[in-house]
C-alpha atoms as a PDB file:
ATOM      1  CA  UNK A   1     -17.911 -11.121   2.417  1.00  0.00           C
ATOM      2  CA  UNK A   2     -17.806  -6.929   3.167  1.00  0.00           C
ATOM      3  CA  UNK A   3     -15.046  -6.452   5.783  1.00  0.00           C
ATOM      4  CA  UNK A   4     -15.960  -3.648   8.379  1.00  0.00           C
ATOM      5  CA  UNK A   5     -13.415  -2.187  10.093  1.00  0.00           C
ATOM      6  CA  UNK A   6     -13.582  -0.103  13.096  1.00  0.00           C
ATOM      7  CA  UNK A   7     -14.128   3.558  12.726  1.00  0.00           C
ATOM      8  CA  UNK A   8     -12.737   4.184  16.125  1.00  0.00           C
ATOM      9  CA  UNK A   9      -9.187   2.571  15.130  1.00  0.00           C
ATOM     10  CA  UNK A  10      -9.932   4.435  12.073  1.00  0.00           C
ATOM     11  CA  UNK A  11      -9.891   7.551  13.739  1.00  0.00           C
ATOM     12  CA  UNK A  12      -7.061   6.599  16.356  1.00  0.00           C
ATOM     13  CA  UNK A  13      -5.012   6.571  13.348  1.00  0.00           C
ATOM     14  CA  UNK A  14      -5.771   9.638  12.083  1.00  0.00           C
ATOM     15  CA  UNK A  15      -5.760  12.151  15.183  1.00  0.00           C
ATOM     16  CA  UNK A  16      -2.666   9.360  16.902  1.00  0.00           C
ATOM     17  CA  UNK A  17      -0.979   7.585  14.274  1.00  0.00           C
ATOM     18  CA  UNK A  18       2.049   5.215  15.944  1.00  0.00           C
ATOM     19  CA  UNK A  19       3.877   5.859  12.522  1.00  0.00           C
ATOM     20  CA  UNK A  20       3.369   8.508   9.548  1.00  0.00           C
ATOM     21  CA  UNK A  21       4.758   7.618   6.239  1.00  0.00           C
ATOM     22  CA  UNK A  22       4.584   9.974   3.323  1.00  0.00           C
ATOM     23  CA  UNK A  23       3.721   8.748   0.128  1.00  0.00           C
ATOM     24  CA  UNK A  24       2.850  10.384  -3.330  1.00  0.00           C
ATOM     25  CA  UNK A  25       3.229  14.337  -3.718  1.00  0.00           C
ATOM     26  CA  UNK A  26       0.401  15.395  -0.858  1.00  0.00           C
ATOM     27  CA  UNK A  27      -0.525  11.963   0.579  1.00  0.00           C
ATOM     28  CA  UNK A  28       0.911  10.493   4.065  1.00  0.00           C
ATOM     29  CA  UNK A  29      -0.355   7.084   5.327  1.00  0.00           C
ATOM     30  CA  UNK A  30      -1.395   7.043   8.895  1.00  0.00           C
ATOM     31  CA  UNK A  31      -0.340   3.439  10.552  1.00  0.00           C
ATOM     32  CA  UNK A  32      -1.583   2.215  14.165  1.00  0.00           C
ATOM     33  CA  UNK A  33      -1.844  -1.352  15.345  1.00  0.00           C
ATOM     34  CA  UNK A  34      -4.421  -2.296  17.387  1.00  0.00           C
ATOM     35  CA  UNK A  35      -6.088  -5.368  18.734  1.00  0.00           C
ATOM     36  CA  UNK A  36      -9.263  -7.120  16.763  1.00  0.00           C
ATOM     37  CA  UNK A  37     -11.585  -8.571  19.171  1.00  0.00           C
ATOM     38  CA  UNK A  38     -13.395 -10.526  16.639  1.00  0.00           C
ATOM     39  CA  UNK A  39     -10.421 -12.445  14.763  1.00  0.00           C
ATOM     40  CA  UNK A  40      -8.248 -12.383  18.213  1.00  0.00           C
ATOM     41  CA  UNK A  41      -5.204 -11.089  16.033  1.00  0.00           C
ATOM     42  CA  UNK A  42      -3.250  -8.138  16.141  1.00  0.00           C
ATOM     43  CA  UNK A  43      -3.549  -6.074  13.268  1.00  0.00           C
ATOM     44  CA  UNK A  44      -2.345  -3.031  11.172  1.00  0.00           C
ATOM     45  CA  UNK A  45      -4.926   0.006  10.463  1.00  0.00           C
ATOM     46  CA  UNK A  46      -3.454   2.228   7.421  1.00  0.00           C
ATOM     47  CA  UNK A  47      -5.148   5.133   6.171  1.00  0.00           C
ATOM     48  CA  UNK A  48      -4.052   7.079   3.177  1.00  0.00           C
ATOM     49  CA  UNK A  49      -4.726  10.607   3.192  1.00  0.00           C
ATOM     50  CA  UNK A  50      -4.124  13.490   1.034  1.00  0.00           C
ATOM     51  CA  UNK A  51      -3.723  17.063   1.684  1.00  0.00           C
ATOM     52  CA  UNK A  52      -3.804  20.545   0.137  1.00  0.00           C
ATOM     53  CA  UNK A  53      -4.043  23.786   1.223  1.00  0.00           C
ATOM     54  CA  UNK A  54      -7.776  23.959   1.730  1.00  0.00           C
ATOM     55  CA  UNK A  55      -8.286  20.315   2.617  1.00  0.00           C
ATOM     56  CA  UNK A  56      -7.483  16.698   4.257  1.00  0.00           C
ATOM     57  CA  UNK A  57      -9.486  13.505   2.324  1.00  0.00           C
ATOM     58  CA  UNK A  58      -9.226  10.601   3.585  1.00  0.00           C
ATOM     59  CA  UNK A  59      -8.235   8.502   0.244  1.00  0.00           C
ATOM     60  CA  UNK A  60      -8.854   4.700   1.506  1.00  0.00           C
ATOM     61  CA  UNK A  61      -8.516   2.849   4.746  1.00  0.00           C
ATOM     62  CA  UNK A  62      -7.578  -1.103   4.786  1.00  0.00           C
ATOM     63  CA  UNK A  63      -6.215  -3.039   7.668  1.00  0.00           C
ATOM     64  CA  UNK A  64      -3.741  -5.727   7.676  1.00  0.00           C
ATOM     65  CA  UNK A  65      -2.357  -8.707   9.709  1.00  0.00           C
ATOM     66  CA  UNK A  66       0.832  -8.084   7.959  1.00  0.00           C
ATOM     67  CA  UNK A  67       2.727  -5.617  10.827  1.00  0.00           C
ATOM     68  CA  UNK A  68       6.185  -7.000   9.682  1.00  0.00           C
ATOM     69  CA  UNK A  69       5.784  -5.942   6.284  1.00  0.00           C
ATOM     70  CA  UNK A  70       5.335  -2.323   7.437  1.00  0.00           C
ATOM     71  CA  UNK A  71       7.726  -0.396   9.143  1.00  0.00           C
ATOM     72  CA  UNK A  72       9.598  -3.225  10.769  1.00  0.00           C
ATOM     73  CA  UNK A  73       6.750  -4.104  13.063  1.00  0.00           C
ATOM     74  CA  UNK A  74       6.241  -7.315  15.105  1.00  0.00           C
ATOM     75  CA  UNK A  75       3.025  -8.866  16.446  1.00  0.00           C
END
């Protein structure tokens, strides 16, 4: 089964992220919870992106029904 997740939480966390976490030299990961109309859960966008001088990439993006296990969240 190919999981699609929504571009436009994809791109709410990018441009509004509720919480910014910075990761490995360069990379940040971008966290915003939102609500899934399909499952009927709250869930956990996080996209990990890297940055240099000249550019941002967009490394991977995976969601989560885990909010607890990141930054403290609750459902």
């Amino acid at each position: 089964m190919v999981q699609r997740i929504d571009p436009t939480a994809a791109e709410m966390a990018i441009a509004a992220p509720e919480f910014v976490v910075p990761d490995e030299p360069a990379r940040e990961v971008h966290m915003r919870r939102y609500f899934d109309g399909s499952t009927g859960s709250r869930m956990l966008i996080r996209v990990v992106i890297e940055e240099t001088a000249t550019e941002r990439v967009v490394v991977t993006v995976y969601e989560t029904s885990k909010l607890r296990k990141y930054q403290g969240l609750t459902p």
